[in-house]
Protein backbone atom coordinates (compact mmCIF):
# COMPACT_ATOMS: atom_id res chain seq x y z
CA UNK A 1 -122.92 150.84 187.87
CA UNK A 2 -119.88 149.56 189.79
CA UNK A 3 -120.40 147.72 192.63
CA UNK A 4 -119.06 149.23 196.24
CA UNK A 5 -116.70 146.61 196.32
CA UNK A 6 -115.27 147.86 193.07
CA UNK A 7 -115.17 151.59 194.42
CA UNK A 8 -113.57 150.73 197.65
CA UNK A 9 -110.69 148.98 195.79
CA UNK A 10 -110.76 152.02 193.88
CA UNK A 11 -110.06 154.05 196.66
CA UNK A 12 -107.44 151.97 198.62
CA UNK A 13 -105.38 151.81 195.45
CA UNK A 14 -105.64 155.56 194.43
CA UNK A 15 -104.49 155.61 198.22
CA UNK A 16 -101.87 153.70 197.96
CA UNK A 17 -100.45 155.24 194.32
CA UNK A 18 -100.55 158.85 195.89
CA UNK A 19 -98.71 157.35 199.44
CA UNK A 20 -95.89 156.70 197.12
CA UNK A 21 -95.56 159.39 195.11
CA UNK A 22 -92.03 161.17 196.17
CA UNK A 23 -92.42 164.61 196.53
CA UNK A 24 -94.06 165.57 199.86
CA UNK A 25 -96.34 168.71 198.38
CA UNK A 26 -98.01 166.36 195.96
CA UNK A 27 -97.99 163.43 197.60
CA UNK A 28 -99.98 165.45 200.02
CA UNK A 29 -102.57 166.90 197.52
CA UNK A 30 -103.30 163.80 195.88
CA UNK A 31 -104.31 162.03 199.05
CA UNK A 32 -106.19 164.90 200.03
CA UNK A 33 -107.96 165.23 196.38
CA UNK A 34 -108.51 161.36 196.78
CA UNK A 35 -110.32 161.61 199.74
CA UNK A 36 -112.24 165.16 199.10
CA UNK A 37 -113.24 163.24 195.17
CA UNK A 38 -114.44 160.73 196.98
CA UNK A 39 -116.74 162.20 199.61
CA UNK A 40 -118.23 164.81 196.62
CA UNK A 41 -118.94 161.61 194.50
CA UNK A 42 -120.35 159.63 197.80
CA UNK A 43 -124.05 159.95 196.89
CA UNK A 44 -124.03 159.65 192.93
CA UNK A 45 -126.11 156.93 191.48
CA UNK A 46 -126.44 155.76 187.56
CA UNK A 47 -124.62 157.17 184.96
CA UNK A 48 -123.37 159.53 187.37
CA UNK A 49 -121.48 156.95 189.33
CA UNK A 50 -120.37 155.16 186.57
CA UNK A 51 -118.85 158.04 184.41
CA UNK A 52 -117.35 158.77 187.85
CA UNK A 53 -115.94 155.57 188.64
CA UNK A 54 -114.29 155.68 184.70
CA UNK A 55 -112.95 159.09 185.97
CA UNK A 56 -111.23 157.58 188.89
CA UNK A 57 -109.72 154.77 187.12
CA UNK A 58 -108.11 157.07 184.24
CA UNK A 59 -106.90 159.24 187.58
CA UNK A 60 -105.24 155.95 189.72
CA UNK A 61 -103.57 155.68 185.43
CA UNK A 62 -102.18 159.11 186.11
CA UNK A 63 -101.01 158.71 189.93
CA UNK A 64 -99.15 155.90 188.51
CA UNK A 65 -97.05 157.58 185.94
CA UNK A 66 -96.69 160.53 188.33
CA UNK A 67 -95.27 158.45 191.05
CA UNK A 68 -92.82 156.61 188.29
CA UNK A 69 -91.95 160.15 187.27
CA UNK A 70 -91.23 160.95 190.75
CA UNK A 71 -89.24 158.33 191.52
CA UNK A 72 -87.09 158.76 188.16
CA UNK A 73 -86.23 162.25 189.34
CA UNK A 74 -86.06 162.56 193.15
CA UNK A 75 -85.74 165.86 195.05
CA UNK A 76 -84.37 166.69 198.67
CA UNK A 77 -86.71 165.76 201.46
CA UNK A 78 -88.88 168.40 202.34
CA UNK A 79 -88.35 169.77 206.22
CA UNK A 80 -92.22 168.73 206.73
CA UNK A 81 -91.81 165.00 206.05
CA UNK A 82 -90.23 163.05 209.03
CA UNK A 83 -87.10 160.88 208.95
């Protein structure tokens, strides 16, 4: 089982991949699927945890390309994100 220290840094970097992903819509849902993943997978213990924590770290894989991706081919600023 991973330690909380190990899920917490988890977190904060899935965090900070999704923060700087480019395009406002999914920027917004993967902070928002960060956080809800998170809370669902709060009270899991074992094998549960652990297949979970695996889980998280193949997702923070895929926020990574998909905020390279983003970055390779920007779009206009949405009207909801400030200046």
């Amino acid at each position: 089982m991973a330690p909380p220290s190990a899920s917490l840094s988890l977190f904060r970097s899935l965090l900070r991949e999704a923060a700087k992903v480019d395009n406002y819509n999914f920027r917004v849902y993967a902070l928002r699927r960060v956080r809800i993943g998170f809370e669902n997978n709060r009270n899991l213990t074992g094998g549960e945890a652990e297949d979970a924590f695996v889980e998280g770290k193949e997702q923070l894989e895929i926020l990574k390309r998909q905020a390279v991706l983003g970055h390779l081919y920007p779009t206009a600023r949405s009207v909801m994100e400030t200046v």
